[in-house]
N, C-alpha and C. Protein backbone atom coordinates (compact mmCIF):
# COMPACT_ATOMS: atom_id res chain seq x y z
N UNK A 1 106.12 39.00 48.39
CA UNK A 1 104.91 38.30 47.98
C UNK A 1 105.06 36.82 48.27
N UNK A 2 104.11 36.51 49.10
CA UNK A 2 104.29 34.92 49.55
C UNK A 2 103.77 33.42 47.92
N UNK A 3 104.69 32.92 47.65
CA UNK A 3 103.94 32.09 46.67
C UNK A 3 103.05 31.07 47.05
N UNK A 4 102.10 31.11 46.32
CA UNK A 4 100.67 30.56 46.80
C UNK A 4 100.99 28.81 45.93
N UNK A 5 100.62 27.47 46.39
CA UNK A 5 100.53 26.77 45.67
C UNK A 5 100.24 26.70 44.34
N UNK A 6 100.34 25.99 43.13
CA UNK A 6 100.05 26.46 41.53
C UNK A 6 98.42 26.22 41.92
N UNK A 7 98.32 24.86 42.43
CA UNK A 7 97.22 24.24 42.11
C UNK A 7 95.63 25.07 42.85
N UNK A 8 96.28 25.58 44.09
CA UNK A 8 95.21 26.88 44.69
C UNK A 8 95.11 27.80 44.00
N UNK A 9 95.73 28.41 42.98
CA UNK A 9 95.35 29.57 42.10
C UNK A 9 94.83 29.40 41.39
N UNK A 10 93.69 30.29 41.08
CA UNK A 10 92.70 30.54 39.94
C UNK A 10 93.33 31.08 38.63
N UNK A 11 93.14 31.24 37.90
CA UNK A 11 93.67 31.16 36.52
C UNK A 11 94.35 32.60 36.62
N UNK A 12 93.67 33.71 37.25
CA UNK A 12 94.18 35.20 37.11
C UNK A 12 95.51 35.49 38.04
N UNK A 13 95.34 34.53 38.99
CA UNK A 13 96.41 34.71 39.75
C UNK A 13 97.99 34.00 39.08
N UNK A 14 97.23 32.90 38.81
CA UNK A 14 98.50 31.90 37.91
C UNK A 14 99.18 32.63 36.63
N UNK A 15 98.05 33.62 36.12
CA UNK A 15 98.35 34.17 34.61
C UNK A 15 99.26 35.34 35.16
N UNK A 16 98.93 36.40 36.65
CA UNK A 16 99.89 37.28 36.41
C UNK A 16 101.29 36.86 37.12
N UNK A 17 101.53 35.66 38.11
CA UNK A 17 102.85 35.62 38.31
C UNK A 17 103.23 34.84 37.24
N UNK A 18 102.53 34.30 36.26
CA UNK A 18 103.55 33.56 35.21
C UNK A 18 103.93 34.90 34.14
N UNK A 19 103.09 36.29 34.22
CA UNK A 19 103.83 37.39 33.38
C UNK A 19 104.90 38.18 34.29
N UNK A 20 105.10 37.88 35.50
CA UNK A 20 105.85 38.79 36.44
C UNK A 20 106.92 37.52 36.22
N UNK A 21 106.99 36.25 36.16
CA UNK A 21 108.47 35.47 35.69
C UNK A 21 108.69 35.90 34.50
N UNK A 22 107.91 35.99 33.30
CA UNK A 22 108.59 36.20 32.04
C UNK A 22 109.36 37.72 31.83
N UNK A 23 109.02 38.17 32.72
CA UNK A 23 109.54 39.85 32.53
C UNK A 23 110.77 39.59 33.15
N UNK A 24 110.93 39.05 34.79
CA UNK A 24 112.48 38.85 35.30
C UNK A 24 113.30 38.24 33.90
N UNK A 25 112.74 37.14 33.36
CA UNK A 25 113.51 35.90 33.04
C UNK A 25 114.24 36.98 31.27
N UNK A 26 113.05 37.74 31.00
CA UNK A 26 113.72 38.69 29.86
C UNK A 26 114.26 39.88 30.28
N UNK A 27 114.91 39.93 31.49
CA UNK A 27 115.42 41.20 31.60
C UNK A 27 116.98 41.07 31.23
N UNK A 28 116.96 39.24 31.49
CA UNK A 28 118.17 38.90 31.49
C UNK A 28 119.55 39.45 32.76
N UNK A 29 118.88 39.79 34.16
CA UNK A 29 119.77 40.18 35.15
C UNK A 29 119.67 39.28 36.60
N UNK A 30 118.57 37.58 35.80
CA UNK A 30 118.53 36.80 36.85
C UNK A 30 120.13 35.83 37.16
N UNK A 31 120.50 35.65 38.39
CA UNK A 31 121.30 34.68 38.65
C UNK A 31 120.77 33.00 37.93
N UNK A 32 121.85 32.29 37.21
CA UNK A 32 121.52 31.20 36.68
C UNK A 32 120.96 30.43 37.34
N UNK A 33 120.93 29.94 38.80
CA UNK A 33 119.93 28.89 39.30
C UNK A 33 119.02 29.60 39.35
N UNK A 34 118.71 31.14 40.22
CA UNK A 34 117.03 31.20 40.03
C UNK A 34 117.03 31.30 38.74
N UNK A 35 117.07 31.61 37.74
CA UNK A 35 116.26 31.16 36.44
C UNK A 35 116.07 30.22 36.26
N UNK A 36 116.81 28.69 36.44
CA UNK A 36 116.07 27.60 36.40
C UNK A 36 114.84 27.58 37.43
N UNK A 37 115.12 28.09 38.69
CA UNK A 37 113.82 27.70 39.74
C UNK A 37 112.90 28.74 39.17
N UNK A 38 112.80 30.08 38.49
CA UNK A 38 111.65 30.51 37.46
C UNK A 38 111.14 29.62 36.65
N UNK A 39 112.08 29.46 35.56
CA UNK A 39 111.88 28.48 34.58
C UNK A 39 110.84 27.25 34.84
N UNK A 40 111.26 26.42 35.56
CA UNK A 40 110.32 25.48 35.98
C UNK A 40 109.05 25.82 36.57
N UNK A 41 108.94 27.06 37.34
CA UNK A 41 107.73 27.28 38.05
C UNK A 41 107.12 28.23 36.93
N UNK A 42 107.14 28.86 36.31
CA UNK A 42 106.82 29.17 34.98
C UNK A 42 106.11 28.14 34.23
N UNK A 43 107.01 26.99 33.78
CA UNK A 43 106.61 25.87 33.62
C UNK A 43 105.35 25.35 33.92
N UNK A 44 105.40 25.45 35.16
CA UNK A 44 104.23 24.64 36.03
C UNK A 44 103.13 25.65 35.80
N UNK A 45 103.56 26.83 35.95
CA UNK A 45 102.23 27.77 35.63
C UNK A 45 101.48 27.53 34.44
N UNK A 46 102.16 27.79 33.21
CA UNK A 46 101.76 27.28 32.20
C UNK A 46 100.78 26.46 32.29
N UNK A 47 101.42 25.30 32.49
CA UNK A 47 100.41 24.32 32.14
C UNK A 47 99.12 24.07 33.42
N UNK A 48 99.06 24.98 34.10
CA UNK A 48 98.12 25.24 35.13
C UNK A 48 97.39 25.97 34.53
N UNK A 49 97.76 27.22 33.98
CA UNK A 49 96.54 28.27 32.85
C UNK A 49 95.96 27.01 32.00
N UNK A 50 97.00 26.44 31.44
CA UNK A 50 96.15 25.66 29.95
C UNK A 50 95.30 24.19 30.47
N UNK A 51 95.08 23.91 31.78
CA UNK A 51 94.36 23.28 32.23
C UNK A 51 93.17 23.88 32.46
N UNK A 52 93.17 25.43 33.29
CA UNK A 52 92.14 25.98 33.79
C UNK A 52 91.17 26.64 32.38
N UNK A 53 92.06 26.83 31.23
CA UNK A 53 91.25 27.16 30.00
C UNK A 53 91.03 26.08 29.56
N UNK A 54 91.16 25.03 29.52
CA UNK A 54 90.53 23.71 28.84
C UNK A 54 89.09 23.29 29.50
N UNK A 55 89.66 23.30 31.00
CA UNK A 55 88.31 23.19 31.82
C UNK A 55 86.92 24.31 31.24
N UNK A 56 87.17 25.76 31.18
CA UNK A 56 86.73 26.69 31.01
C UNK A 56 85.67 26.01 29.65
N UNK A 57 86.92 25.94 28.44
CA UNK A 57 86.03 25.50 27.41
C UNK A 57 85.16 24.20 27.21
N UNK A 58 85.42 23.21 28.17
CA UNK A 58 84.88 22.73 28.23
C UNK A 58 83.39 22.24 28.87
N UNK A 59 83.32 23.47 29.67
CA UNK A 59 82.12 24.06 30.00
C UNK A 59 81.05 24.69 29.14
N UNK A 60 82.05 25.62 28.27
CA UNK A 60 80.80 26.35 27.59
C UNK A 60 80.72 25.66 27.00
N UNK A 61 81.44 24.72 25.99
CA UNK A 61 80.67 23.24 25.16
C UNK A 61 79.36 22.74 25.49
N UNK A 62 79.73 22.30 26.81
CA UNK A 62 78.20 21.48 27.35
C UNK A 62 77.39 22.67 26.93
N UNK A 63 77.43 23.68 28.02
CA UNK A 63 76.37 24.47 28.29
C UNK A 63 75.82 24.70 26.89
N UNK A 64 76.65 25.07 25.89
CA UNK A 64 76.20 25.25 24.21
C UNK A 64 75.49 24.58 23.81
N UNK A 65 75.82 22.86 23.75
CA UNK A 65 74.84 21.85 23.42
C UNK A 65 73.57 21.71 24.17
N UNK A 66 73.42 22.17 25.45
CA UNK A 66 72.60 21.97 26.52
C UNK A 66 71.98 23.04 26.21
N UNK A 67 71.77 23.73 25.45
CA UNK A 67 70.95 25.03 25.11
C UNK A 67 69.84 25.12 23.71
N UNK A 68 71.00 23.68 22.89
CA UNK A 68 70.51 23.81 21.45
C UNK A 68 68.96 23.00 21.42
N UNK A 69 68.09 23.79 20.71
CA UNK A 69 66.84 22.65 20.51
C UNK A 69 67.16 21.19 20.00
N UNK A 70 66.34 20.35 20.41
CA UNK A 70 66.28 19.12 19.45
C UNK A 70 66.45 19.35 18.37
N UNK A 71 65.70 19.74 17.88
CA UNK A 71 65.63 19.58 16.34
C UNK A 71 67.01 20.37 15.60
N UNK A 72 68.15 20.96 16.69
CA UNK A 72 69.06 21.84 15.93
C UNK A 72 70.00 20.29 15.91
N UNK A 73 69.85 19.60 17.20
CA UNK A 73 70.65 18.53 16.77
C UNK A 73 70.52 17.24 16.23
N UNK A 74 71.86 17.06 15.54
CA UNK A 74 72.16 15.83 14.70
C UNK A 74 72.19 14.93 15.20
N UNK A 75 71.50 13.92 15.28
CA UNK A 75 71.82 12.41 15.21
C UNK A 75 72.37 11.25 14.15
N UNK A 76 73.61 10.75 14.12
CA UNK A 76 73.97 10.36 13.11
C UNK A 76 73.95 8.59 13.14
N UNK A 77 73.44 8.05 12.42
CA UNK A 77 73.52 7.04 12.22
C UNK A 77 74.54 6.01 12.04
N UNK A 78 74.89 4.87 12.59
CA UNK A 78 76.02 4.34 12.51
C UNK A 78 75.97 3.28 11.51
């Protein structure tokens, strides 16, 4: 399987090779440097999912507010 850049993968792709490292890394039958070079790219995955779900939610936010009537929203006075 050729590894694809983190940053070109879409969240499904990033989510299943970051569960195909955690399964090597708990089998416990990796050689100690590749587990660090997992480890880190694991790493990087991570925080590539929790970017692409932040983005995610931060979409349906807008779209949520962008849906609500006036009158559902608050204006607060300063």
């Amino acid at each position: 399987m050729e590894k694809l850049e983190i940053a070109d993968m879409n969240f499904e792709e990033a989510l299943q090779e970051l569960e195909i490292i955690i399964e090597k890394l708990e089998s416990g039958e990796v050689p100690l440097e590749e587990t660090i070079t997992l480890y880190d790219r694991g790493s990087e995955l991570k925080k590539h999912c929790e970017l692409k779900l932040q983005s995610a939610e931060e979409k349906i936010q807008r779209i949520s507010l962008s849906q609500k009537a006036p009158e559902d929203l608050k204006i607060e006075d300063a």
